[in-house]
N, C-alpha and C. Protein backbone atom coordinates (compact mmCIF):
# COMPACT_ATOMS: atom_id res chain seq x y z
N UNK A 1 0.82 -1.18 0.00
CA UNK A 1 0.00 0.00 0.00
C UNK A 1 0.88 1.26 0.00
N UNK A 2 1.59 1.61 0.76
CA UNK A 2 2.97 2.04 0.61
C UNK A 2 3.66 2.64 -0.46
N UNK A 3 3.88 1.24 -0.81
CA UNK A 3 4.64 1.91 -2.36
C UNK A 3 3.45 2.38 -3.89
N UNK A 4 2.30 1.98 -3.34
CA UNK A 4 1.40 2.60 -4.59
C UNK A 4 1.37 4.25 -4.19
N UNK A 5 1.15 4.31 -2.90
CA UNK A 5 0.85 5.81 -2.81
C UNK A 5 2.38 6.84 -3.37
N UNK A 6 3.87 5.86 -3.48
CA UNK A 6 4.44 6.64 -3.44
C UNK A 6 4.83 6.89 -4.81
N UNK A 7 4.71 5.68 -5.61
CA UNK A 7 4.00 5.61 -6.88
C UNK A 7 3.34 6.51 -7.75
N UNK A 8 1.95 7.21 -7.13
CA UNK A 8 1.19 7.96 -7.71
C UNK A 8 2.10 9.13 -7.20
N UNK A 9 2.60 9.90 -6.03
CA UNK A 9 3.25 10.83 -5.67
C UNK A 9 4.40 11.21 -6.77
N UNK A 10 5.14 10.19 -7.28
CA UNK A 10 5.94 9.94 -8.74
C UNK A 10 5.37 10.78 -9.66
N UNK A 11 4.10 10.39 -9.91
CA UNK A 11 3.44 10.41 -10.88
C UNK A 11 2.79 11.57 -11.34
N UNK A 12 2.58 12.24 -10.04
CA UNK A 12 2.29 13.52 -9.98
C UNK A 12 3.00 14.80 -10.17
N UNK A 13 4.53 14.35 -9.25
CA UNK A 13 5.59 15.42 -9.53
C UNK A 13 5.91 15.65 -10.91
N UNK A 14 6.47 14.06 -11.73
CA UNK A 14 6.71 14.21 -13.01
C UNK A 14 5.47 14.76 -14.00
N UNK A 15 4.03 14.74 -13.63
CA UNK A 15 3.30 15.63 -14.30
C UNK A 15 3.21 16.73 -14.25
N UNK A 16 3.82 17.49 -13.03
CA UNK A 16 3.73 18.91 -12.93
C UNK A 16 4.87 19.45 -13.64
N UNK A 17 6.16 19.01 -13.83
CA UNK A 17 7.70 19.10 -14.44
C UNK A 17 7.28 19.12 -15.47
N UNK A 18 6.30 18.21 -16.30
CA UNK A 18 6.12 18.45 -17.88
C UNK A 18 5.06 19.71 -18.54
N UNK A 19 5.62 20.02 -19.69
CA UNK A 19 5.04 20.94 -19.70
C UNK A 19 3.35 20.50 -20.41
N UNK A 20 2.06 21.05 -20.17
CA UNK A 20 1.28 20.31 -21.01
C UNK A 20 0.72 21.03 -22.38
N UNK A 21 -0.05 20.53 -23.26
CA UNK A 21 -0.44 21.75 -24.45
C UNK A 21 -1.78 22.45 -23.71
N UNK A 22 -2.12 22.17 -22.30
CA UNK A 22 -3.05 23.03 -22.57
C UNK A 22 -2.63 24.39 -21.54
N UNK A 23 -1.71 24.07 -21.40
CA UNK A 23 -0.84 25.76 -20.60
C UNK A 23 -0.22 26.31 -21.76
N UNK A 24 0.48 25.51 -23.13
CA UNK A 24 0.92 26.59 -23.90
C UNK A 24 0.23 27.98 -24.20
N UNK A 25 1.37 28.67 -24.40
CA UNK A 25 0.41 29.85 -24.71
C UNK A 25 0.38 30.35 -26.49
N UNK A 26 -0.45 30.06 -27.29
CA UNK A 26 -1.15 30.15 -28.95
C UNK A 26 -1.68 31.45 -29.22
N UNK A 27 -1.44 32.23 -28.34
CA UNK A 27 -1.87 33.56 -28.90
C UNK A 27 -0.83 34.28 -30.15
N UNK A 28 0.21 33.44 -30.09
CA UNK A 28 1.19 33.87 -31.34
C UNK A 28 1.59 32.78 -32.50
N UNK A 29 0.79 32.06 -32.25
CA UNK A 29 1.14 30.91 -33.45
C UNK A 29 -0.43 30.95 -34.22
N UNK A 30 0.53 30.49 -35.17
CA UNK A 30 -0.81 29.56 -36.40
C UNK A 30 -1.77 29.17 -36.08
N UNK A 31 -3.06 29.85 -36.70
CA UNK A 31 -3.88 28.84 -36.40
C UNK A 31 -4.31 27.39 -37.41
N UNK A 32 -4.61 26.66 -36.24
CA UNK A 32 -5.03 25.39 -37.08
C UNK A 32 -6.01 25.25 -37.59
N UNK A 33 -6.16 25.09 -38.75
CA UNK A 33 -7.66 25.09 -39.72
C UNK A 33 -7.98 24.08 -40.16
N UNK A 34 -9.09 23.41 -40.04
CA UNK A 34 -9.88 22.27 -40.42
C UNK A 34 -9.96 21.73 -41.49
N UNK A 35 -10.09 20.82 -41.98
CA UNK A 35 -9.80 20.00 -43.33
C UNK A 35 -10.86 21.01 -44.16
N UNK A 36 -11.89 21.30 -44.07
CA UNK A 36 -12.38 21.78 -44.84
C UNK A 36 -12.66 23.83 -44.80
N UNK A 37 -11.81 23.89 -44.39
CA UNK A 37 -11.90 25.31 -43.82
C UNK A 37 -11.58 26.05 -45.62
N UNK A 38 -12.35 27.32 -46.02
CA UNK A 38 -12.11 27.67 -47.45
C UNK A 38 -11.66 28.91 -47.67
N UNK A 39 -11.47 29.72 -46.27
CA UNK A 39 -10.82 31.26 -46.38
C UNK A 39 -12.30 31.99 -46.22
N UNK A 40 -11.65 33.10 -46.20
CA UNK A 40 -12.22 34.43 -46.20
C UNK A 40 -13.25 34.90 -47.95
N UNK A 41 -14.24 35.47 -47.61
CA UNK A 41 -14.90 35.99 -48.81
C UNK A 41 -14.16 37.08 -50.19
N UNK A 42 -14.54 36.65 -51.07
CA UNK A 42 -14.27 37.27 -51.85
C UNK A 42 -15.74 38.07 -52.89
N UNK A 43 -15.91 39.19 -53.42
CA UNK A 43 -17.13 39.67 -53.99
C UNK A 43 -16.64 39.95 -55.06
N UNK A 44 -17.14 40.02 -56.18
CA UNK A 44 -17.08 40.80 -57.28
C UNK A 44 -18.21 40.79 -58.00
N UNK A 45 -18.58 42.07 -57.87
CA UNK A 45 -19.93 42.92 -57.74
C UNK A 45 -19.95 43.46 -59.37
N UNK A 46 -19.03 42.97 -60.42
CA UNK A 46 -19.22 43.21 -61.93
C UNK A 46 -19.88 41.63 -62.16
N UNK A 47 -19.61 40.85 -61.48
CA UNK A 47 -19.76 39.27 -62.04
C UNK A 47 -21.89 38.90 -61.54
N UNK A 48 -21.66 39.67 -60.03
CA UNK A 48 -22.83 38.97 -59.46
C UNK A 48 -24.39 39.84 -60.57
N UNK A 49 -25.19 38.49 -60.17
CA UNK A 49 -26.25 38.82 -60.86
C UNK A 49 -27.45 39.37 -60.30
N UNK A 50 -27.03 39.37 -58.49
CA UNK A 50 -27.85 39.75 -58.07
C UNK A 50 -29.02 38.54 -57.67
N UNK A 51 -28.25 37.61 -57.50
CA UNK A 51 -29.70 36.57 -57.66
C UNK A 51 -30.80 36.10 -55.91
N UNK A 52 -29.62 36.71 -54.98
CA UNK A 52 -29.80 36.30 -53.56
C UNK A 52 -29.40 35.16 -53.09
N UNK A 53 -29.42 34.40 -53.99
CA UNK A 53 -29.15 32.77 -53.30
C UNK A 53 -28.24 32.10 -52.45
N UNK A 54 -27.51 33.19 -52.38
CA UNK A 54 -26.11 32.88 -51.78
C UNK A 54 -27.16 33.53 -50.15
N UNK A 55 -27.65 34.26 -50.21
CA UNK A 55 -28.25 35.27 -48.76
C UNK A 55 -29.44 33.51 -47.89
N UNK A 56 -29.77 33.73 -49.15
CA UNK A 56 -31.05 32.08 -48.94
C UNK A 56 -30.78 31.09 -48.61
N UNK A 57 -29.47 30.71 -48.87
CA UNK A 57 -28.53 29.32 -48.26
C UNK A 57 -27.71 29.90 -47.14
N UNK A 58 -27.62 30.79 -46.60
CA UNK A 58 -26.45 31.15 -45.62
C UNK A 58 -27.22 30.36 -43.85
N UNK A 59 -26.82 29.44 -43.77
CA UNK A 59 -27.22 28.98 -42.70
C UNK A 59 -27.25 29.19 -41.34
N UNK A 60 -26.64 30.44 -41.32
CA UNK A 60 -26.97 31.46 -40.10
C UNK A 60 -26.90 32.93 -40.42
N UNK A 61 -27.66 33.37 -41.60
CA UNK A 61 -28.26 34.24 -42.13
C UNK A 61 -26.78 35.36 -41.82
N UNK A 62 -25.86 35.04 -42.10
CA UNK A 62 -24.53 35.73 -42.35
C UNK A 62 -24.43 37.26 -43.66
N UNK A 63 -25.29 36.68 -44.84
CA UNK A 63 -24.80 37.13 -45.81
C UNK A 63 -26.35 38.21 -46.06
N UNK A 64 -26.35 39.34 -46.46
CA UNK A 64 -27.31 40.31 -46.94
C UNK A 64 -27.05 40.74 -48.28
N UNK A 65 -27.95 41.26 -48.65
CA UNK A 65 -28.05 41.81 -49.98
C UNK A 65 -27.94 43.09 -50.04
N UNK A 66 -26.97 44.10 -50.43
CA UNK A 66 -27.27 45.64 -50.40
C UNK A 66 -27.98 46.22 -51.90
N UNK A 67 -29.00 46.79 -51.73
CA UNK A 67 -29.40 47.14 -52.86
C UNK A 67 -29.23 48.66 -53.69
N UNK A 68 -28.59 48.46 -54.98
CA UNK A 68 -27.92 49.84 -55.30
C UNK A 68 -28.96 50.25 -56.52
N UNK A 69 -28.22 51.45 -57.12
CA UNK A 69 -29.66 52.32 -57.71
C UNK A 69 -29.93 51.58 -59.67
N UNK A 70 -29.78 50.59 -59.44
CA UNK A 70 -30.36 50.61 -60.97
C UNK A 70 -31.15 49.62 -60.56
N UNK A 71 -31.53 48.87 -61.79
CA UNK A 71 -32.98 48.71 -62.30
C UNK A 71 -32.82 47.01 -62.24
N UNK A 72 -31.88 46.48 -62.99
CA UNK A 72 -31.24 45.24 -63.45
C UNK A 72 -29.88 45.11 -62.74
N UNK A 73 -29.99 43.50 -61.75
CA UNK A 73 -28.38 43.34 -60.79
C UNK A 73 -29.22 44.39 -59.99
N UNK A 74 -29.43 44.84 -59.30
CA UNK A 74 -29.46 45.80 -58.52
C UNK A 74 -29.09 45.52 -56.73
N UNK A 75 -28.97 44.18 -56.95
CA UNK A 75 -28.58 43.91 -55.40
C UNK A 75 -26.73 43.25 -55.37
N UNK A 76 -25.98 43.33 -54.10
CA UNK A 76 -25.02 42.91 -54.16
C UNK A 76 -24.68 42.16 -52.50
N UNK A 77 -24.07 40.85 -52.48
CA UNK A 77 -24.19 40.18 -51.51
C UNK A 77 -22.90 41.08 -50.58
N UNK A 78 -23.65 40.96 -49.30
CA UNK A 78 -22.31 41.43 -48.24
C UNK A 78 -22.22 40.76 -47.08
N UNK A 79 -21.19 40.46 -46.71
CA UNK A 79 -21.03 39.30 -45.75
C UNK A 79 -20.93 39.84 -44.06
N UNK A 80 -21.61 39.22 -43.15
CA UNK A 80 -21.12 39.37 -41.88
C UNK A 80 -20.51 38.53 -41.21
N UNK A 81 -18.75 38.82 -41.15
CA UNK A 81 -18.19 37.87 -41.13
C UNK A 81 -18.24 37.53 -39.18
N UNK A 82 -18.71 38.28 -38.49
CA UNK A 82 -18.58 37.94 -36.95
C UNK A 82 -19.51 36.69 -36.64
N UNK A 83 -20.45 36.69 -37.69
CA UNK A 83 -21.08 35.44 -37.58
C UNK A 83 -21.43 34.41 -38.53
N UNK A 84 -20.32 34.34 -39.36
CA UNK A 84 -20.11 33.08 -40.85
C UNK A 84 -19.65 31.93 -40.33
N UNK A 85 -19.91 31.02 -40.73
CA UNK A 85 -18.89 29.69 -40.38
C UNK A 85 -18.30 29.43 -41.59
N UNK A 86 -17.98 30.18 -42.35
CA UNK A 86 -17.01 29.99 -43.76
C UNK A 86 -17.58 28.55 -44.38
N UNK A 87 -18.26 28.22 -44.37
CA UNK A 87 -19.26 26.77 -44.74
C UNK A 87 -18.35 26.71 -46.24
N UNK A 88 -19.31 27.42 -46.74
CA UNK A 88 -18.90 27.74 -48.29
C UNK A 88 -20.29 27.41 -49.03
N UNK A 89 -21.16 27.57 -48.67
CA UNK A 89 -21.88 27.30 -49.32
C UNK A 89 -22.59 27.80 -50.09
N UNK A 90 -22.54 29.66 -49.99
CA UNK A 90 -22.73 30.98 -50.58
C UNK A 90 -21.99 30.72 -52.14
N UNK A 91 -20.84 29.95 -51.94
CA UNK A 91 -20.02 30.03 -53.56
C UNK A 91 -20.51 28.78 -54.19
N UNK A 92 -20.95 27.26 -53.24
CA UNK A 92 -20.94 26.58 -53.76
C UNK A 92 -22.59 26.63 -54.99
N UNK A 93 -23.23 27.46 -54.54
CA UNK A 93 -24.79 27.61 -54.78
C UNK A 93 -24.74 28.60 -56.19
N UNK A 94 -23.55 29.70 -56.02
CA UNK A 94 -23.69 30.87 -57.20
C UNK A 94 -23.89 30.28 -58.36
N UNK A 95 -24.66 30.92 -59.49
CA UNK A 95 -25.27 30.65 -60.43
C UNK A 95 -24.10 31.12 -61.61
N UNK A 96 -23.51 31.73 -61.78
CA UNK A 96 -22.72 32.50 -62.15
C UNK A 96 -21.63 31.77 -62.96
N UNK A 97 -20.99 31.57 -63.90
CA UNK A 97 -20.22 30.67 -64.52
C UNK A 97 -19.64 31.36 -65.55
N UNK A 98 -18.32 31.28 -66.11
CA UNK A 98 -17.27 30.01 -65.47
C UNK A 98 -16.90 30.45 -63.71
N UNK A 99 -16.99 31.88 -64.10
CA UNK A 99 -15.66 32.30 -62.78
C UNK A 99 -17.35 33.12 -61.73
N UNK A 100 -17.31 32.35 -60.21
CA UNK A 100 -18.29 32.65 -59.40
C UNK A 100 -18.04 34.19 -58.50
N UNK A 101 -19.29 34.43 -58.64
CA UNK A 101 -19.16 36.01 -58.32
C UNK A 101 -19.19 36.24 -56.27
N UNK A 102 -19.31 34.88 -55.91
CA UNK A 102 -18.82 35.03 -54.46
C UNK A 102 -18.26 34.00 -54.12
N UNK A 103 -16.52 34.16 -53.61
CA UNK A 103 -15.59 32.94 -53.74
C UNK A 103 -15.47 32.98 -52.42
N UNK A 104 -15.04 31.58 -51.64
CA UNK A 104 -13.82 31.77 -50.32
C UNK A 104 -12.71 31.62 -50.90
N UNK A 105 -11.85 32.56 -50.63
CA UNK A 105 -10.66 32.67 -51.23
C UNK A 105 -9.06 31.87 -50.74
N UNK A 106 -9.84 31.42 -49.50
CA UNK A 106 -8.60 31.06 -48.44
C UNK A 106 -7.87 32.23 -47.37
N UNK A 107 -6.81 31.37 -47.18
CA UNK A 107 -5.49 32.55 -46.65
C UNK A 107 -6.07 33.14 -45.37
N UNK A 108 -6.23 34.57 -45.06
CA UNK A 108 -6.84 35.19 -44.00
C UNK A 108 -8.12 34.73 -43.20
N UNK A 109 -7.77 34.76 -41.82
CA UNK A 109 -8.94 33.91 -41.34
C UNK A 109 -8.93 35.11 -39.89
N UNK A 110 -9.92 35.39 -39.25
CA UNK A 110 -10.01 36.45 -38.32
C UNK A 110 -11.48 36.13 -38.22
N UNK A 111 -10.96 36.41 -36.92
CA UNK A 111 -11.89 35.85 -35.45
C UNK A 111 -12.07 36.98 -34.46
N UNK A 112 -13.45 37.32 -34.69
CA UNK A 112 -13.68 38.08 -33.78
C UNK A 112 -13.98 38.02 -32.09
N UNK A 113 -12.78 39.06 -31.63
CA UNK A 113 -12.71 38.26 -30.22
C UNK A 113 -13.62 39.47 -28.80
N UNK A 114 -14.60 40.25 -29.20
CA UNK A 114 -15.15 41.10 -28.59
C UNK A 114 -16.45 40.54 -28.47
N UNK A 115 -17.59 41.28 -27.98
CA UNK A 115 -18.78 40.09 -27.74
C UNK A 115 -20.10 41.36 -28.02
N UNK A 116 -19.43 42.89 -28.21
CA UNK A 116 -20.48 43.77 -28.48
C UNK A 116 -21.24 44.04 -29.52
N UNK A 117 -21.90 44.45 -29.71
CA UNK A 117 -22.67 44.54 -31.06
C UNK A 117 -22.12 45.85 -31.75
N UNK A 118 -21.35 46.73 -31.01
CA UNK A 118 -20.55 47.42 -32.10
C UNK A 118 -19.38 46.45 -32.77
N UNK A 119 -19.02 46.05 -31.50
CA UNK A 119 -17.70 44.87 -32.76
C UNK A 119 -17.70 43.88 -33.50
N UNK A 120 -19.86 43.56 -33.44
CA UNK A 120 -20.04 42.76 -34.41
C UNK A 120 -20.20 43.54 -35.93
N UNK A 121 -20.99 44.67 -35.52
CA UNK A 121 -20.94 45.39 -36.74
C UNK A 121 -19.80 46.45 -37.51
N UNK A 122 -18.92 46.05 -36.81
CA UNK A 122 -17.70 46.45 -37.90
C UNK A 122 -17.03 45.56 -38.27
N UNK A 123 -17.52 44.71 -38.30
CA UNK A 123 -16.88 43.22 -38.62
C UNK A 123 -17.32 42.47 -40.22
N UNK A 124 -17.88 43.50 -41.09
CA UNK A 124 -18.46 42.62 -42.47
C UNK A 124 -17.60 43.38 -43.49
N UNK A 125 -17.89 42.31 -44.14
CA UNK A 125 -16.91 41.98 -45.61
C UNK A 125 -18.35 43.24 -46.44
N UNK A 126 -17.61 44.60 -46.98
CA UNK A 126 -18.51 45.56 -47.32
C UNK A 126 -18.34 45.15 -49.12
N UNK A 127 -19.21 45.95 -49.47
CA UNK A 127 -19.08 45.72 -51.42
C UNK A 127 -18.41 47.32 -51.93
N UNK A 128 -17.74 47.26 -52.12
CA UNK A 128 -16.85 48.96 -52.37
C UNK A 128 -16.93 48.91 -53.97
N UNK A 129 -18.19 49.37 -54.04
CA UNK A 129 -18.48 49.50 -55.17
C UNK A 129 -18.13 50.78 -55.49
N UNK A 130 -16.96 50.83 -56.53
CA UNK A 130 -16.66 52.87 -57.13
C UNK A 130 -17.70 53.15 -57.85
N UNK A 131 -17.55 54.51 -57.64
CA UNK A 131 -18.90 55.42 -58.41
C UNK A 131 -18.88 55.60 -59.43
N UNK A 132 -18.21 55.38 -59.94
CA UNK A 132 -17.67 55.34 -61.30
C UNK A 132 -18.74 54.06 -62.43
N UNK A 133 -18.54 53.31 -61.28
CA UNK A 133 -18.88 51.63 -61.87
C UNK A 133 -20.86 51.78 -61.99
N UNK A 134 -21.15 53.01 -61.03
CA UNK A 134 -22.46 53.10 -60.80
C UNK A 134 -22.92 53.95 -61.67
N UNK A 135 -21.91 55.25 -61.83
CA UNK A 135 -22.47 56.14 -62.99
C UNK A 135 -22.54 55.49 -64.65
N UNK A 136 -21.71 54.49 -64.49
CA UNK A 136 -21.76 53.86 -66.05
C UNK A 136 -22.40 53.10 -66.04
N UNK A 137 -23.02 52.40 -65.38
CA UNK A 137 -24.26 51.67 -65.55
C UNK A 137 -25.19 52.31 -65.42
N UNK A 138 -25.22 53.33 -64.42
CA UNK A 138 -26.64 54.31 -64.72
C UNK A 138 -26.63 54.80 -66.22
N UNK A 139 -25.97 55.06 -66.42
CA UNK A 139 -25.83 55.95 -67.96
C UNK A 139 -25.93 55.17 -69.08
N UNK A 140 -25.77 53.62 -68.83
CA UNK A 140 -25.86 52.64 -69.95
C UNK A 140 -27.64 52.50 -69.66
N UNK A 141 -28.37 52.38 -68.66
CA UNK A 141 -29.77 52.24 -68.32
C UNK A 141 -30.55 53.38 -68.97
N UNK A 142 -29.78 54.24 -68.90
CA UNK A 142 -30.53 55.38 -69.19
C UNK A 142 -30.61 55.21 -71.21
N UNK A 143 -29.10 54.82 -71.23
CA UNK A 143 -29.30 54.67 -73.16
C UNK A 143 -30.21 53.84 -73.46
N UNK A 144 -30.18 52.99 -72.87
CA UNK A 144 -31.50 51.53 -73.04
C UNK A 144 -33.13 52.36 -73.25
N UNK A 145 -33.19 52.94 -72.78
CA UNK A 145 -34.77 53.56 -71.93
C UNK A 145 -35.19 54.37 -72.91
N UNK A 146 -34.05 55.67 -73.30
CA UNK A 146 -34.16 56.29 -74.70
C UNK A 146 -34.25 55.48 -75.64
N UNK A 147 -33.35 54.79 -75.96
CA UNK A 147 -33.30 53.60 -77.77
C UNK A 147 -34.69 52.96 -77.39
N UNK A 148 -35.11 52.46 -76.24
CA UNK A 148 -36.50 51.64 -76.28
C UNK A 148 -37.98 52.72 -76.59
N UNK A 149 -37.69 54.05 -76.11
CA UNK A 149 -38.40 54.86 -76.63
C UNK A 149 -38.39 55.16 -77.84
N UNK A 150 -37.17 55.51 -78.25
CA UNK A 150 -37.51 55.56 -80.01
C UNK A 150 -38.01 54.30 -80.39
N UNK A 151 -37.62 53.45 -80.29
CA UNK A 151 -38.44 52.35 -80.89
C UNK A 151 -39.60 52.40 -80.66
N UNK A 152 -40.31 52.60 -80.02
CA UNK A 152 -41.69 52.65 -79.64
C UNK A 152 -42.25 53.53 -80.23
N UNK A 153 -41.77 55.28 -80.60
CA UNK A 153 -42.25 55.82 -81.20
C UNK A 153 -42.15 55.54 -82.53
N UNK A 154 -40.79 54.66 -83.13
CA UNK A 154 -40.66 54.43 -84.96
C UNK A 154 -42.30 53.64 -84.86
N UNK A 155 -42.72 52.97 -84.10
CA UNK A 155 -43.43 51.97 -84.35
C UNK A 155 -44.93 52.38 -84.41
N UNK A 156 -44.99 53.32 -83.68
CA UNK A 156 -45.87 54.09 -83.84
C UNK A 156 -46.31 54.97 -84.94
N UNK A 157 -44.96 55.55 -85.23
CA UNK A 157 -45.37 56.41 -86.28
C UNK A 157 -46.00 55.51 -87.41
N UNK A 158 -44.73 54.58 -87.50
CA UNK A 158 -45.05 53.32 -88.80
C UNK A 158 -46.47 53.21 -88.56
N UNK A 159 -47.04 52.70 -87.21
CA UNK A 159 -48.59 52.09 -87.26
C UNK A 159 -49.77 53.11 -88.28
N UNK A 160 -49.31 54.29 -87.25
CA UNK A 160 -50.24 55.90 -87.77
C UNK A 160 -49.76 55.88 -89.23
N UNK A 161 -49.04 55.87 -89.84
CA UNK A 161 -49.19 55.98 -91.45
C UNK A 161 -49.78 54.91 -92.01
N UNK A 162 -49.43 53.13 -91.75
CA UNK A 162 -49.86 52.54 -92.54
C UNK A 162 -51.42 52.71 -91.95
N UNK A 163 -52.41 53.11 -90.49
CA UNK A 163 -53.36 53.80 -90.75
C UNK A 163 -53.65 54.66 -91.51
N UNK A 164 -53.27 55.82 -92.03
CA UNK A 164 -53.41 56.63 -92.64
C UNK A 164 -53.66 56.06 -94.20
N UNK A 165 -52.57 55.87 -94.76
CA UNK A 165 -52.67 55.17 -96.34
C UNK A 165 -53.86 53.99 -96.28
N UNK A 166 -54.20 52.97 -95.25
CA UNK A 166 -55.11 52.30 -95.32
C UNK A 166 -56.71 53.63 -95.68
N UNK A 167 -56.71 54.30 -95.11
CA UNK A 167 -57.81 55.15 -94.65
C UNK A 167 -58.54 55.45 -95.98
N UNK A 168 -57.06 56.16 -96.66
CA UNK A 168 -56.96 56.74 -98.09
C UNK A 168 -57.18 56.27 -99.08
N UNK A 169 -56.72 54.54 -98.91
CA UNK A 169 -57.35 53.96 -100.43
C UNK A 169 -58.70 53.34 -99.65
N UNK A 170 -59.30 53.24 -98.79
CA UNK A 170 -60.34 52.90 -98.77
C UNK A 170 -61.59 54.17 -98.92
N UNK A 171 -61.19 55.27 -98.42
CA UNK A 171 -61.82 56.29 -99.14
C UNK A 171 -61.52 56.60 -100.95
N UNK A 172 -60.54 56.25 -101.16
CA UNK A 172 -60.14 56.23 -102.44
C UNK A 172 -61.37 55.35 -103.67
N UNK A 173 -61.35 54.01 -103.25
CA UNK A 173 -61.62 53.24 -103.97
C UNK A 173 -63.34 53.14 -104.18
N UNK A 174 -64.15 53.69 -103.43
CA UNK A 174 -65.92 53.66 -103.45
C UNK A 174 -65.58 54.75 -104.47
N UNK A 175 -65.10 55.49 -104.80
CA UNK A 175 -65.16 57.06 -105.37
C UNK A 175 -64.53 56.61 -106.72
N UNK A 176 -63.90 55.66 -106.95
CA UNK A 176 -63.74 54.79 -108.58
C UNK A 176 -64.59 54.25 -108.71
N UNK A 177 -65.11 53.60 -107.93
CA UNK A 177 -66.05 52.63 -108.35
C UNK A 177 -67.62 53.01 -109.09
N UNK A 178 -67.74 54.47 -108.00
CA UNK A 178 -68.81 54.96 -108.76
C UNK A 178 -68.68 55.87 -110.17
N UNK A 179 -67.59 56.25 -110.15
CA UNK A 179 -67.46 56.69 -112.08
C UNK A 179 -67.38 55.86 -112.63
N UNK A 180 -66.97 54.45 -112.60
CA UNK A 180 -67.23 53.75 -113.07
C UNK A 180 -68.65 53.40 -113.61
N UNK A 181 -69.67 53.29 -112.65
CA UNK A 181 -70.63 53.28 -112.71
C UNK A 181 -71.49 54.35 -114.06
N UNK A 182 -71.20 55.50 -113.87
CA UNK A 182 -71.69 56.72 -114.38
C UNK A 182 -71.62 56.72 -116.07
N UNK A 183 -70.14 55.81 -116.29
CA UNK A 183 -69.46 56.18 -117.89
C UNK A 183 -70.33 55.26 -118.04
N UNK A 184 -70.87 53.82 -117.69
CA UNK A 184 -71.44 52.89 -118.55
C UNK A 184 -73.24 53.12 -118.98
C-alpha cells in the first residue's frame, strides 16, 4: 500500500515538471484550420447577378443583400463575417459561370474576439463598389430607356401611317367605283 501511494506521488511530480499543451500559450502561433476550412470571402460585384441565393442558403443568415440604384443586378451580396462559419456554401450555390461572383478565397482567417454589437458590426466583408462603376451603368440604363423609346415611337409612327394610307385607299376606292358606274 505504501509503495502505490508513493507511486502515484511519482506520478504527480513528473506531471507537474512536464510541460502540457493546454498551458501553452497560442496567442502567437498559427492557427489550425480544419480539413475543410475555405478562407475568407471574396465579392465581385461586376460578375454577381444579383440573384440572392447565396443570402437564402447562408445557414446562419450571415450574408445580406445591399441594394444599389439601378434597375437590373441591382442587389449585391455582403457578408457578416462575426457570424459566418465559412461553410462555403454561398459560392458553392452561385449561379454565375465560369468564374463565381462570391468565392472563399482562403489565406486570412479572423476571429472576432469582442462580444459587443458594435464589434459585431464592424466586422463585415462591405461591397466597395466605385462610383464610377455606378455612374456607367446608370448611364448605360438610361441609353436603353431612350433607344427603347424611339423604338416605340418608330413603331408608332409606322402604325399611324400605314393607318393613314389604309384610310386613303379605302376612301379612295368607293369614289372609282362609282365613275365607273356613271361612264357605262
Amino acid at each position: 500500500m505504501l509503495l502505490h501511494i508513493i507511486q502515484k506521488m511519482f506520478r504527480v511530480v513528473r506531471a507537474l515538471r512536464q510541460p502540457r499543451l493546454a498551458t501553452q500559450d497560442v496567442r502567437h502561433h498559427a492557427v489550425h484550420l480544419s480539413a475543410n476550412y475555405r478562407g475568407q470571402h471574396t465579392v465581385d460585384h461586376e460578375v454577381c447577378t444579383g440573384c440572392d441565393i447565396c443570402a437564402d442558403i447562408c445557414p446562419v443568415n450571415a450574408i445580406t443583400m445591399l441594394k444599389l440604384p439601378f434597375k437590373r443586378r441591382n442587389t449585391v451580396p455582403e457578408v457578416n463575417l462575426a457570424t459566418c462559419i465559412y461553410c462555403g456554401l454561398c459560392e458553392d450555390v452561385c449561379p454565375t459561370k465560369p468564374e463565381k461572383a462570391i468565392k472563399l478565397s482562403g489565406g486570412r482567417f479572423d476571429i472576432l474576439t469582442g462580444g459587443s454589437h458594435a464589434d459585431q458590426e464592424s466586422f463585415w466583408l462591405r461591397a466597395n463598389i466605385p462610383q464610377s462603376y455606378i455612374d456607367s451603368r446608370l448611364a448605360e440604363e438610361e441609353a436603353a430607356r431612350v433607344k427603347k423609346e424611339m423604338e416605340a415611337k418608330k413603331k408608332e409612327a409606322l402604325a399611324a401611317e400605314e393607318a393613314r394610307l389604309a384610310a386613303e385607299a379605302e376612301h379612295a376606292q368607293p369614289v372609282a367605283s362609282g365613275a365607273e358606274g356613271e361612264k357605262s
